[in-house]
N, C-alpha and C. Protein backbone atom coordinates (compact mmCIF):
# COMPACT_ATOMS: atom_id res chain seq x y z
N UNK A 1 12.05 -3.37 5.94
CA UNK A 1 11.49 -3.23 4.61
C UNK A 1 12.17 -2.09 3.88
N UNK A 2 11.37 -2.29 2.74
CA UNK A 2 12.68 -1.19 1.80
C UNK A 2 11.52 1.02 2.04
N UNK A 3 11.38 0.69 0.60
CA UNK A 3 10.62 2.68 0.72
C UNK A 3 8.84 2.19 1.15
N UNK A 4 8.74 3.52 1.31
CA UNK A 4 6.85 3.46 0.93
C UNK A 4 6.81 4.88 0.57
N UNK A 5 5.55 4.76 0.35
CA UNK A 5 5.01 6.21 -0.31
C UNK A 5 3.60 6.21 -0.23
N UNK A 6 2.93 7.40 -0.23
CA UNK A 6 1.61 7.65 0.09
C UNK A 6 1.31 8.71 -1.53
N UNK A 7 -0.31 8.02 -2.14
CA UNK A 7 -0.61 8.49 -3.08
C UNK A 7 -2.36 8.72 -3.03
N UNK A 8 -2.50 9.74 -3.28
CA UNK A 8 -4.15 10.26 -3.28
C UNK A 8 -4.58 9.91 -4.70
N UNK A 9 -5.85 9.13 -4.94
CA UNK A 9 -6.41 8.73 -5.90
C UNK A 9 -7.80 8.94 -5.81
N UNK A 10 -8.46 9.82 -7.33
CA UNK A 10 -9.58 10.24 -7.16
C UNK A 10 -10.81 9.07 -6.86
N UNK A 11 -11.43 9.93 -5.80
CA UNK A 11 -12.76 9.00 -5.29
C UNK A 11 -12.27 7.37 -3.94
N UNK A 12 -10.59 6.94 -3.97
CA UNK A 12 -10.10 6.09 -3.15
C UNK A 12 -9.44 6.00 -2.02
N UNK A 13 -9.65 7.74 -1.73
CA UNK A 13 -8.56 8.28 -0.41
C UNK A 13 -7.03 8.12 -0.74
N UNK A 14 -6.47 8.06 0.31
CA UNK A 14 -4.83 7.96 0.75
C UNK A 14 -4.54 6.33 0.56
N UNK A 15 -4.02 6.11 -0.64
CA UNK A 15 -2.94 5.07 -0.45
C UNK A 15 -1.43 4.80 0.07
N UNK A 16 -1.30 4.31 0.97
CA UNK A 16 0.46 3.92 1.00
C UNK A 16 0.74 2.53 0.46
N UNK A 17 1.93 2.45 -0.34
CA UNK A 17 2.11 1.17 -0.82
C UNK A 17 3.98 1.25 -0.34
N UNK A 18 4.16 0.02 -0.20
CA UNK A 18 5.09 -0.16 0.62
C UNK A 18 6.09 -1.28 -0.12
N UNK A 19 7.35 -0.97 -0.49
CA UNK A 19 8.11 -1.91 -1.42
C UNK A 19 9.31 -2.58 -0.37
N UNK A 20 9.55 -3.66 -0.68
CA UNK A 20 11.03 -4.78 -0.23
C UNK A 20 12.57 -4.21 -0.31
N UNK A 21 13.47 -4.46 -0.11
CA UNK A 21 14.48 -4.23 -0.32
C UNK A 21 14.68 -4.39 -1.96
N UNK A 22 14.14 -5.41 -2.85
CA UNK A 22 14.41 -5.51 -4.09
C UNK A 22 13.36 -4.82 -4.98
N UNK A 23 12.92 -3.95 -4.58
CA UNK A 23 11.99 -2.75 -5.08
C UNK A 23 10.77 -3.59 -5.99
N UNK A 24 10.19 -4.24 -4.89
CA UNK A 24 9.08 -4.88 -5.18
C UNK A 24 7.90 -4.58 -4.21
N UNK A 25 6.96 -4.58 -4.75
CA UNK A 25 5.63 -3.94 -4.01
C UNK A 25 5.07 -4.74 -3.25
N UNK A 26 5.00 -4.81 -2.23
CA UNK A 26 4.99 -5.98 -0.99
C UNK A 26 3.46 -5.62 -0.05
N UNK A 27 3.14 -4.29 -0.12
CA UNK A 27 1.75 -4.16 0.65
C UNK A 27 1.16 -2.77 -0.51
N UNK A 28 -0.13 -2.89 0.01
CA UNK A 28 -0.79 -1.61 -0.19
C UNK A 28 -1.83 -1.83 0.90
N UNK A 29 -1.72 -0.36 1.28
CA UNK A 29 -3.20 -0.17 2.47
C UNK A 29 -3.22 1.04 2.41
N UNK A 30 -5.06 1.59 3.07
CA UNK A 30 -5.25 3.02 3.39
C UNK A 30 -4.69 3.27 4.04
N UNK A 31 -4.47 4.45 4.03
CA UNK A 31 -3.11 5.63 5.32
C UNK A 31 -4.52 6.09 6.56
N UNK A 32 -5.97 6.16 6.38
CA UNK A 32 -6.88 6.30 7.01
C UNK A 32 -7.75 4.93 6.74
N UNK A 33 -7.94 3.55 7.33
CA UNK A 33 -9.23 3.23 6.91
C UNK A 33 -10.10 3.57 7.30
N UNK A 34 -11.27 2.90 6.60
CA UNK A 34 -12.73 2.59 6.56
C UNK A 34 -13.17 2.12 6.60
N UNK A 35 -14.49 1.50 6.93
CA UNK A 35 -15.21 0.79 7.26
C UNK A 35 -15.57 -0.61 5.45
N UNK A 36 -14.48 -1.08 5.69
CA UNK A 36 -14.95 -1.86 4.17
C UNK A 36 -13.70 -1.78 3.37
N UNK A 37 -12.76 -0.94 3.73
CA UNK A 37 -11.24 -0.75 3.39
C UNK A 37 -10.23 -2.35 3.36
N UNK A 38 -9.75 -2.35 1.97
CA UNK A 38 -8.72 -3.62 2.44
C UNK A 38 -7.64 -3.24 2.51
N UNK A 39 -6.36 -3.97 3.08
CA UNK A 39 -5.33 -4.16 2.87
C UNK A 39 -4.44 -5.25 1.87
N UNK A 40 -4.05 -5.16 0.91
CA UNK A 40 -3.84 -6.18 0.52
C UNK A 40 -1.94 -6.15 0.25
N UNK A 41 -1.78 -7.62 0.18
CA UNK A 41 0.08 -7.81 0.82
C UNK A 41 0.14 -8.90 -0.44
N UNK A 42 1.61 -8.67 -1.25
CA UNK A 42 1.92 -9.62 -2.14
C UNK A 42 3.45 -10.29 -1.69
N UNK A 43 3.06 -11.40 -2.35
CA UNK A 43 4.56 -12.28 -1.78
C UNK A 43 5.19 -12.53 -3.16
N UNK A 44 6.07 -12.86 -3.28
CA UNK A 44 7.18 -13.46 -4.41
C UNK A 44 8.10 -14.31 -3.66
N UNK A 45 8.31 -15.18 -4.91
CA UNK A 45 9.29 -16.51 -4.64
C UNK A 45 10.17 -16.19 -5.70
């Protein structure tokens, strides 16, 4: 996979979001979950 990066957002904890080789945003998830925490993953065609 290509970069990621981790971003603190008030009241949502630690995000990392995680981009492709063609600098497209391919996941986001907590860097800690929780109980009720998603992960969510995007695809492109």
């Amino acid at each position: 996979m290509g970069d990621e990066e981790e971003e603190r957002a008030a009241g949502c904890g630690t995000m990392t979001y995680v981009w492709n080789a063609e600098n497209r945003l391919v996941e986001a998830l907590p860097t800690s979950p929780a109980s009720g925490d998603v992960m969510v993953r995007f695809a492109y065609d």
